[in-house]
C-alpha atoms as a PDB file:
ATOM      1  CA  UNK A   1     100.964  99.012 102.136  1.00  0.00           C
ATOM      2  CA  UNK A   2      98.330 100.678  99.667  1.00  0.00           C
ATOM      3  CA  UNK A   3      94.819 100.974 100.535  1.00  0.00           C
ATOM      4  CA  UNK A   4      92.021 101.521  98.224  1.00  0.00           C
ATOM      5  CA  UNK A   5      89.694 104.447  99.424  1.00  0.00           C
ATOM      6  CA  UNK A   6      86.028 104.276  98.077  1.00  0.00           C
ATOM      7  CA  UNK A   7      83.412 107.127  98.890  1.00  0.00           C
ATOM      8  CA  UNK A   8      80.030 106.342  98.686  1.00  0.00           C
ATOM      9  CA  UNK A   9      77.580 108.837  96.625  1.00  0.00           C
ATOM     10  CA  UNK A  10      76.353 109.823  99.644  1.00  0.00           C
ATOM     11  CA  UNK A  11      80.015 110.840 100.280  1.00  0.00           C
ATOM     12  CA  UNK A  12      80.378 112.717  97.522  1.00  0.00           C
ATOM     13  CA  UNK A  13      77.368 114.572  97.480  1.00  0.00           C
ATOM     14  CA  UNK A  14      78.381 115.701 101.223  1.00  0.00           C
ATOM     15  CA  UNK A  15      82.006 116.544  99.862  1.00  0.00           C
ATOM     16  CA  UNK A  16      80.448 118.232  96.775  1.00  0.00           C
ATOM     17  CA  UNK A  17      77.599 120.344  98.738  1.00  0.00           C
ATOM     18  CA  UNK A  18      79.654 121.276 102.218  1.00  0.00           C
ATOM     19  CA  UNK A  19      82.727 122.127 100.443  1.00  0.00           C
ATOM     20  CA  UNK A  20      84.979 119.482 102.652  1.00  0.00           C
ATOM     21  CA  UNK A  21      87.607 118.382 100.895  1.00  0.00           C
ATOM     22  CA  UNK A  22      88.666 114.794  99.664  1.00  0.00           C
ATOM     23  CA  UNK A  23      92.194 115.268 101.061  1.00  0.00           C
ATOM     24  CA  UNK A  24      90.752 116.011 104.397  1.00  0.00           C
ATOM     25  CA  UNK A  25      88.732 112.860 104.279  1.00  0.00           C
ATOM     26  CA  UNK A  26      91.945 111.079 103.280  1.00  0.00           C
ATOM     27  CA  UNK A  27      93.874 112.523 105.726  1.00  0.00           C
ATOM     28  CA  UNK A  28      91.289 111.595 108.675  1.00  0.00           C
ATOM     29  CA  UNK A  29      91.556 107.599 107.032  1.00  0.00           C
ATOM     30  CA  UNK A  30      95.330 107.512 106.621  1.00  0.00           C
ATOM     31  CA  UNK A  31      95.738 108.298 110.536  1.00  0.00           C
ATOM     32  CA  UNK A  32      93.103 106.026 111.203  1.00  0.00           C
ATOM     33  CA  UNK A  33      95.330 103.018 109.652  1.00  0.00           C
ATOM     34  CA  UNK A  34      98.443 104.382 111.927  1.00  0.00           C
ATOM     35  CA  UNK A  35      96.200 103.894 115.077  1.00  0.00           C
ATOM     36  CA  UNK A  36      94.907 100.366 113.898  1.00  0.00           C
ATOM     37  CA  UNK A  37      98.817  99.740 112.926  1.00  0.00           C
ATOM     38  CA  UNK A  38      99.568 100.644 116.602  1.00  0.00           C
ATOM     39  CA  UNK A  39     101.023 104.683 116.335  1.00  0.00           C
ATOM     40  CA  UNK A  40     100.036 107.067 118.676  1.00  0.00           C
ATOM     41  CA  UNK A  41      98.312 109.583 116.493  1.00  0.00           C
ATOM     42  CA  UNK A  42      95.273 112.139 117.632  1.00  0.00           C
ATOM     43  CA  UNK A  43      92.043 110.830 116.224  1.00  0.00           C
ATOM     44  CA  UNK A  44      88.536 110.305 117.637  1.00  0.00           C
ATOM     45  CA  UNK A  45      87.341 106.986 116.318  1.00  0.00           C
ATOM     46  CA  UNK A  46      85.445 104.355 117.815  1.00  0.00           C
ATOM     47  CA  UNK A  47      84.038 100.771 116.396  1.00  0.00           C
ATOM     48  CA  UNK A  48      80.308 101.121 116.232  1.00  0.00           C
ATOM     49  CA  UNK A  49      77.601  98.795 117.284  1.00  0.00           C
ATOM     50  CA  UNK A  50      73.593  97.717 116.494  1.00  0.00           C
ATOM     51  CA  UNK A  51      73.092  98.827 112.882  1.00  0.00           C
ATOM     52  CA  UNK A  52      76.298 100.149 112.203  1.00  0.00           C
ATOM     53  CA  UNK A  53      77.964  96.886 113.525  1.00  0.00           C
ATOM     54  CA  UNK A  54      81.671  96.445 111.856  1.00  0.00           C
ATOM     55  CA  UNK A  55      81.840 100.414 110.663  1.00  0.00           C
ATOM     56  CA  UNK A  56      84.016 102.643 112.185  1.00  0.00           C
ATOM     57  CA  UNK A  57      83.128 106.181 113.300  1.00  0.00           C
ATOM     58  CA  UNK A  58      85.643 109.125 112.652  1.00  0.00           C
ATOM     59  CA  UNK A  59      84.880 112.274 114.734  1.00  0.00           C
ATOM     60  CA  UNK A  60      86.797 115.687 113.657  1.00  0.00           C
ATOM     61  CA  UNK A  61      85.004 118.397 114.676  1.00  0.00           C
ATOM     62  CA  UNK A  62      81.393 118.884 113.548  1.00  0.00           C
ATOM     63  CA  UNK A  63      81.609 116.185 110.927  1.00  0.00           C
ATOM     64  CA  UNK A  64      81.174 112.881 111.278  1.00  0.00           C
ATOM     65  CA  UNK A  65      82.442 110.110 108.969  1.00  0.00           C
ATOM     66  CA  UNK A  66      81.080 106.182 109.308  1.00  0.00           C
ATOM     67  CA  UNK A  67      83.541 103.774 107.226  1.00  0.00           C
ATOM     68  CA  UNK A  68      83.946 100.280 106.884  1.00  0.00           C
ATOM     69  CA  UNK A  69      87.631  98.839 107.340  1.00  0.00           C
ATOM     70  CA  UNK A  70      88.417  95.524 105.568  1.00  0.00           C
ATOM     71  CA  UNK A  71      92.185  94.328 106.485  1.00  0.00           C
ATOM     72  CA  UNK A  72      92.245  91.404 104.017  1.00  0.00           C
ATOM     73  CA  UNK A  73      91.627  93.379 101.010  1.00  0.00           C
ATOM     74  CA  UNK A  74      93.308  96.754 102.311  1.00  0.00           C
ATOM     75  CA  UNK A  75      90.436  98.915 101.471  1.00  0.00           C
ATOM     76  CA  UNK A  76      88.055 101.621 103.100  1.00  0.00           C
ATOM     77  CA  UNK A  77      84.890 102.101 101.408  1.00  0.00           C
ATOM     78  CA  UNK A  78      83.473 105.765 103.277  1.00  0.00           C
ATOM     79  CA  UNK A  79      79.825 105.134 103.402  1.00  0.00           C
ATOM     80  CA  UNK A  80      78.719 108.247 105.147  1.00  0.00           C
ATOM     81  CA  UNK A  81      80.005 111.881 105.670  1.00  0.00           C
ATOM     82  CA  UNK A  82      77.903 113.801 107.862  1.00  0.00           C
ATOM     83  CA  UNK A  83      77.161 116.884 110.367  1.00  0.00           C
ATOM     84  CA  UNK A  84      76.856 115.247 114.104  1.00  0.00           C
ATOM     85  CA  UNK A  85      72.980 115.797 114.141  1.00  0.00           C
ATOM     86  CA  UNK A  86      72.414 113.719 111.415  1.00  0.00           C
ATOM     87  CA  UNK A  87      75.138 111.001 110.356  1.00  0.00           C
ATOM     88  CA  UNK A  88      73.142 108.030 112.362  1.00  0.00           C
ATOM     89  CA  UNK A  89      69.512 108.817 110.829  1.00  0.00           C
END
């Protein structure tokens, strides 16, 4: 199945200023999907709650990224990409 992978601008001003690159980002996503699809693959996410209700939060290393998962439409639109200290302000 193909997903559709949107970045928000915030994304891509974190991407563009940090030098992290997009194929990291879509590699963290892509082994997201295995885990929801039931694989036993080595990522830190967990479903957030409160404001962030219905986003997802990746965790590799010092970077942070928040997404939103909609099965229906198969797409992942990133909405932020940030350092630890300051992905929830």
């Amino acid at each position: 199945m193909i997903w559709n992978v949107e970045l928000s601008r915030q994304a891509e001003k974190f991407l563009e200023k940090n030098g992290v690159s997009r194929k990291d980002v879509f590699e963290l996503i892509q082994a997201a999907l295995e885990r929801f699809q039931g694989e036993n693959v080595n990522i830190d996410i967990r479903k957030l709650k409160g404001k962030w209700d219905g986003f997802h939060r990746i965790r590799k290393g010092k970077v942070r990224i928040i997404a939103e998962f909609n099965f229906d439409n198969s797409s992942v639109l990133v909405e932020v990409i940030d350092w630890r200290g300051g992905v929830y302000k």
